[in-house]
Protein backbone atom coordinates (compact mmCIF):
# COMPACT_ATOMS: atom_id res chain seq x y z
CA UNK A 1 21.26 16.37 -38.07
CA UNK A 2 18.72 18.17 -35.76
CA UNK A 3 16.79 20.98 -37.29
CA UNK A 4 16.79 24.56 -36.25
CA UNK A 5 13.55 24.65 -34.58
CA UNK A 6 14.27 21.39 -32.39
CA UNK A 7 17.83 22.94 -31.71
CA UNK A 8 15.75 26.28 -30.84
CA UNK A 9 13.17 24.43 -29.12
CA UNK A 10 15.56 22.67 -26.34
CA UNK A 11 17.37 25.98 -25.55
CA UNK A 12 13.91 27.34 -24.83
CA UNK A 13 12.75 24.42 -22.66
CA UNK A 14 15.72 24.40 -20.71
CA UNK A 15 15.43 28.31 -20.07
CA UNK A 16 11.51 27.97 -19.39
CA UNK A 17 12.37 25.60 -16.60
CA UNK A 18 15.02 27.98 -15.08
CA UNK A 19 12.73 30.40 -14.85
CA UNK A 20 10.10 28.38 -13.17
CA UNK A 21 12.60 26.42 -11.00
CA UNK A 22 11.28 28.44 -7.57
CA UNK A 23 8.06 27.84 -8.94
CA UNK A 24 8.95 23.93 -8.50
CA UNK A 25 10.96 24.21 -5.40
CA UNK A 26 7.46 25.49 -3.74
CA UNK A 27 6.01 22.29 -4.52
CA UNK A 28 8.41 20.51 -2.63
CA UNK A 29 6.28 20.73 0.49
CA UNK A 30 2.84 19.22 0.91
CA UNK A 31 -0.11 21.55 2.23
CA UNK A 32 -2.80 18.21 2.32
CA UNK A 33 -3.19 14.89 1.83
CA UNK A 34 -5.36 12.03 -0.88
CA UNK A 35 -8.66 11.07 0.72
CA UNK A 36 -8.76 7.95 -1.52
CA UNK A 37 -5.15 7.35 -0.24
CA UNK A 38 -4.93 4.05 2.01
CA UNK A 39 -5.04 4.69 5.97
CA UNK A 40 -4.29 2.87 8.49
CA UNK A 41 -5.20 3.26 11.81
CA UNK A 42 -2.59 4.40 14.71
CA UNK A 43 -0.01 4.11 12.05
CA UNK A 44 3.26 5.05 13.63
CA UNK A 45 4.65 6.45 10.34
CA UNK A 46 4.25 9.92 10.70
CA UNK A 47 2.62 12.42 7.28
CA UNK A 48 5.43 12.61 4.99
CA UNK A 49 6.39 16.74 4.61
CA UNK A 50 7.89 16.96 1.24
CA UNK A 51 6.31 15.47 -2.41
CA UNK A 52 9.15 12.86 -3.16
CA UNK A 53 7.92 12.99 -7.01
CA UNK A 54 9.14 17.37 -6.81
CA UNK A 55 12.26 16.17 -5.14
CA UNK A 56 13.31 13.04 -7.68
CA UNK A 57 12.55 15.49 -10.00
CA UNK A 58 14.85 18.64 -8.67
CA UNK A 59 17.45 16.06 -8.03
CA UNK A 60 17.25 14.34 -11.74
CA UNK A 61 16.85 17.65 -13.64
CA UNK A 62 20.06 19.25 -11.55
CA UNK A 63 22.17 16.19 -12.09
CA UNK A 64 21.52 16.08 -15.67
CA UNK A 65 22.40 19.82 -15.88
CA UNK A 66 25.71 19.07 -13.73
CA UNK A 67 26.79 16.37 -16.16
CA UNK A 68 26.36 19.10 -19.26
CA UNK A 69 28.37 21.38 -17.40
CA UNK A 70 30.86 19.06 -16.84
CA UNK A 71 31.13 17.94 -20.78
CA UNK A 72 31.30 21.53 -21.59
CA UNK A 73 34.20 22.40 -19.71
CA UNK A 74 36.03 19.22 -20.72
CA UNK A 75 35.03 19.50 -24.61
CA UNK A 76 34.27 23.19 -25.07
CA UNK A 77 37.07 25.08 -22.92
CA UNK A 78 33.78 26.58 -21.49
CA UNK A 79 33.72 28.06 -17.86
CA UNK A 80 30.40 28.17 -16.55
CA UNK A 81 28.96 31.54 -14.52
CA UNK A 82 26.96 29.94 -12.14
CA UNK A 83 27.51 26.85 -10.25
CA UNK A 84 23.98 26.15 -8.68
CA UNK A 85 20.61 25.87 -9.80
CA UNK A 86 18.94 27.36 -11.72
CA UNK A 87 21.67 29.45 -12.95
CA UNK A 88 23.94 26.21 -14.31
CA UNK A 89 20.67 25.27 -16.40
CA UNK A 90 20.65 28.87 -18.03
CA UNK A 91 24.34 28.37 -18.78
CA UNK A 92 23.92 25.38 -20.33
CA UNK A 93 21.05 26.10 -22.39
CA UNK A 94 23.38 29.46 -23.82
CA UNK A 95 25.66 26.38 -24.87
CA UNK A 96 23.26 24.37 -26.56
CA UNK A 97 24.67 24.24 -29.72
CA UNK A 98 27.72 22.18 -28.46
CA UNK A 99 25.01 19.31 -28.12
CA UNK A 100 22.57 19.80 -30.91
CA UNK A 101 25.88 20.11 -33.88
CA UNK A 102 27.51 16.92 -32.20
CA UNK A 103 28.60 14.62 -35.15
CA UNK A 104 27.02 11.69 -32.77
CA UNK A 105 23.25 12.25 -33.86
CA UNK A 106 22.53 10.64 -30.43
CA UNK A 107 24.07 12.95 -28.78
CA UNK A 108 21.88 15.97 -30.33
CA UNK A 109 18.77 13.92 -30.23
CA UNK A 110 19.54 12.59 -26.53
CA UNK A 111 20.08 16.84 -25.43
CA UNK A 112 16.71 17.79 -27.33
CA UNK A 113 14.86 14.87 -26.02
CA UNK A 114 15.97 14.89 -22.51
CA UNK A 115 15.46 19.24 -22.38
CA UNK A 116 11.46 18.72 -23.64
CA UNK A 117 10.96 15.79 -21.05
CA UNK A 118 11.63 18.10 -18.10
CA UNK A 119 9.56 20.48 -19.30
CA UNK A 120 6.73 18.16 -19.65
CA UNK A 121 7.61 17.11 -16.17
CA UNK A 122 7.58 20.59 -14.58
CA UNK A 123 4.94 21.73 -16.65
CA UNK A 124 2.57 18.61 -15.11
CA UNK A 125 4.00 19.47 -11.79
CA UNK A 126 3.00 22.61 -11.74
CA UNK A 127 -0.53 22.64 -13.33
CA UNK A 128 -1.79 20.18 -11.00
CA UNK A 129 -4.30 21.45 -8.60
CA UNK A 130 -3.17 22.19 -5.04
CA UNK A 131 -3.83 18.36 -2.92
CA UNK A 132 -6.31 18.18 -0.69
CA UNK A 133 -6.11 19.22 3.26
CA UNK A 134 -8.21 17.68 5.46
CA UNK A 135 -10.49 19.71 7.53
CA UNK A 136 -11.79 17.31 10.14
CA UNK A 137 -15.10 14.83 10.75
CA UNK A 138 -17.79 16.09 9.64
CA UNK A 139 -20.51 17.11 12.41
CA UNK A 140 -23.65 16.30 11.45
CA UNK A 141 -25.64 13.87 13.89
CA UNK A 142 -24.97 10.68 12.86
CA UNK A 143 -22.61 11.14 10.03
CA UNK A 144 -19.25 9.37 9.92
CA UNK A 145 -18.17 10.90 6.94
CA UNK A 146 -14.43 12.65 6.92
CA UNK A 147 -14.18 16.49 4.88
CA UNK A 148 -11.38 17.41 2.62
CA UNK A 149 -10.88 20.41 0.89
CA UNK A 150 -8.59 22.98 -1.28
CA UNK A 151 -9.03 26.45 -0.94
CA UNK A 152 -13.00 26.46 -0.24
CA UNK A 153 -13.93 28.22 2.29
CA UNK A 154 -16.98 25.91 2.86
CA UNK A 155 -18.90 22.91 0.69
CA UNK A 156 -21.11 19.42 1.79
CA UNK A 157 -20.17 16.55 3.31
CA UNK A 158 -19.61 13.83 0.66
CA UNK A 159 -21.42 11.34 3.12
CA UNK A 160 -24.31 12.80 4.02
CA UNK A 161 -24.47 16.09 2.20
CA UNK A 162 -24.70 18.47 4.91
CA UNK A 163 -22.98 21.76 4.71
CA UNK A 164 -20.21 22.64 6.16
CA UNK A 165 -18.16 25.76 6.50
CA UNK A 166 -14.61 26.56 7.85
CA UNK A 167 -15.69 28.50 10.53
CA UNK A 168 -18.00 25.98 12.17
CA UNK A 169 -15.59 23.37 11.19
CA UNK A 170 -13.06 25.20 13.80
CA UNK A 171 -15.95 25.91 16.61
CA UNK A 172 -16.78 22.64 16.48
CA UNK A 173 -13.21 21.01 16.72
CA UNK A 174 -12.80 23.62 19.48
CA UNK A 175 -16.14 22.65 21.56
CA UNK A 176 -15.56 18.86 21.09
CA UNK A 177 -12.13 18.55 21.21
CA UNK A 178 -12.34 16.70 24.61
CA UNK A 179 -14.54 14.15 23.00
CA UNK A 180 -13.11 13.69 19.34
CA UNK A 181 -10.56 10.80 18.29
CA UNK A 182 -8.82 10.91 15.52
CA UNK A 183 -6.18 8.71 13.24
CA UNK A 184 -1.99 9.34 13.82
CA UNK A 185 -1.70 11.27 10.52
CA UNK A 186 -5.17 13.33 10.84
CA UNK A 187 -4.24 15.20 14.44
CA UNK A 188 -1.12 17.97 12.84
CA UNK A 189 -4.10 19.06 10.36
CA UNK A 190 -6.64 18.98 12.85
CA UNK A 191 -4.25 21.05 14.72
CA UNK A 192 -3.42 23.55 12.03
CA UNK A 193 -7.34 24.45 12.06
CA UNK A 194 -7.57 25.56 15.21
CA UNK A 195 -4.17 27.81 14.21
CA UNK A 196 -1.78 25.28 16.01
CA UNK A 197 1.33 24.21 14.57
CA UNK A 198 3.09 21.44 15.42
CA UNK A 199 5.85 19.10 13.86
CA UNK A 200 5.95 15.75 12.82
CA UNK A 201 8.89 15.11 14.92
CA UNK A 202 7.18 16.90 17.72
CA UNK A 203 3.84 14.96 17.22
CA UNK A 204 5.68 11.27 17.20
CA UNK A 205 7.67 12.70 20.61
CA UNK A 206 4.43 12.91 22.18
CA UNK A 207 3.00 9.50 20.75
CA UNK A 208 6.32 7.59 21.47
CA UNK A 209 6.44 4.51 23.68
CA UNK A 210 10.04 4.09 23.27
CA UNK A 211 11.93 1.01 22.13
CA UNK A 212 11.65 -2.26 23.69
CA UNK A 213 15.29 -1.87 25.12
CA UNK A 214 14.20 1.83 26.30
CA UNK A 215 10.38 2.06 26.95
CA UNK A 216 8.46 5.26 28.21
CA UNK A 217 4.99 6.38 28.95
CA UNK A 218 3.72 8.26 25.87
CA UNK A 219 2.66 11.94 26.34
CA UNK A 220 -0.49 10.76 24.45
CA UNK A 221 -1.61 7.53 24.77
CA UNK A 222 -3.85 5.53 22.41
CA UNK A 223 -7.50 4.76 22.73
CA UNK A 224 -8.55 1.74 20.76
CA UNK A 225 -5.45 2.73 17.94
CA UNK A 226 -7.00 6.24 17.97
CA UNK A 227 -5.20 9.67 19.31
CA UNK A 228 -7.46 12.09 21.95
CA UNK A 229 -7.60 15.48 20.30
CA UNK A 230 -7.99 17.14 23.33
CA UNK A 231 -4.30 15.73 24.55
CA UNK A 232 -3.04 17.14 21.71
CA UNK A 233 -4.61 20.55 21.84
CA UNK A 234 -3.64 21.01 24.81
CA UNK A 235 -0.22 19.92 24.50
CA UNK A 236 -0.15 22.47 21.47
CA UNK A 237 -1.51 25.51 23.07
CA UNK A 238 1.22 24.61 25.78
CA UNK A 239 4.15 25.35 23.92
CA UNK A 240 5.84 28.62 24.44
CA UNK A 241 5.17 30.21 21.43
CA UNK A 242 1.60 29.96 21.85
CA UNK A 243 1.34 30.60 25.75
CA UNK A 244 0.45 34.08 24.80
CA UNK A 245 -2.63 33.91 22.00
CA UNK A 246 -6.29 33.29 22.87
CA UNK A 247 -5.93 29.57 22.82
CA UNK A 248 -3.09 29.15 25.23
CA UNK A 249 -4.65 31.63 28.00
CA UNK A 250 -8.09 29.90 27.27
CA UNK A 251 -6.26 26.24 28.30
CA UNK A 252 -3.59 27.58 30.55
């Protein structure tokens, strides 16, 4: 038979992740991307915009908690208050002693179990530091060296050393935008810098060639499996809801 504080212990974890479940949900979309993470160059795959490990998790955690509802009301003669997340979680874990008294041990020890797993899960979700963006090449004559970042506002180049700060970072993307090439998955950050936002589906509009059967002229073409920033800037700034700011009049 599970003890009281096990028994105690799952109703808590299950109510602990209810109450951080918008917590999770805002992990569902990435701000950044791994620097150690494979590239490959003029990949046609565009950056993915959700973290699939938050979503299998959401997904697992609410279908779990959907399959306890649905024992209660067929064993219990239980009717449950809420039927979405992360109210059907709280009403569950107010019914956990139909699970932890079960006569089948594996039952209890299967409901305890399974409620301090998620929480280890969201727990390690949600003290992992914020990724990585990437801020753009790094300037300094004759450095090749790529910058990534959190939240700092500035920091040194990892190649060559040389500091670097957000607002030069942005000046110089601006004043060599015409000459600057960059990968398929670095432009929509490179973007975002200058205060441009632009979708993925938007982005692989403009890069498309079409389908063999159906072939176009891309809006911006590759050079040597690299994408002109200045194309895409320009593009960018075009779009209605920037036709307005400094950028757009500055490139109108």
């Amino acid at each position: 038979m599970i003890d009281t504080k096990s028994a105690l212990e799952s109703r808590a974890n299950l109510e602990w992740i209810a109450g951080k479940w918008w917590d999770l949900r805002a992990r569902l979309r990435k701000s950044g991307g791994d620097p150690n993470a494979p590239r490959v160059k003029g990949s046609k795959e565009p950056p993915l915009e959700i973290d699939l490990h938050v979503s299998d998790l959401l997904h697992e955690i609410t279908t779990e908690a959907v399959l306890w509802g649905r024992i209660l009301i067929e064993e219990a003669d239980w009717r449950q208050e809420h039927g979405e997340m992360p109210g059907l979680l709280v009403d569950v874990a107010s019914q956990y002693g139909h699970f932890v008294c079960d006569e089948d041990e594996k039952v209890a020890y299967d409901f305890t179990d399974t409620a301090a797993e998620f929480r280890r899960k969201v727990e390690g979700v949600l003290n992992r530091p914020e990724p990585v963006r990437y801020i753009g090449p790094c300037f300094a004559a004759g450095c090749q060296g790529e910058i990534y970042a959190r939240d700092e506002e500035g920091g040194r180049c990892r190649e060559c050393d040389e500091p670097w700060t957000l607002t030069d970072q942005r000046f110089q993307l601006w004043r060599e935008m015409d000459t600057v090439l960059f990968e398929y998955g670095e432009v929509l950050p490179a973007l975002k810098m200058l205060g441009l936002e632009v979708s993925g589906r938007t982005w692989e509009r403009w890069t498309s060639s079409g389908t063999q059967d159906r072939p176009k002229e891309p809006k911006i073409a590759k050079e040597d499996d690299l994408y002109p920033f200045g194309q895409a800037v320009r593009l960018a700034a075009a779009q209605p809801k920037y036709r307005d700011t400094a950028i757009g009049r500055a490139l109108a």
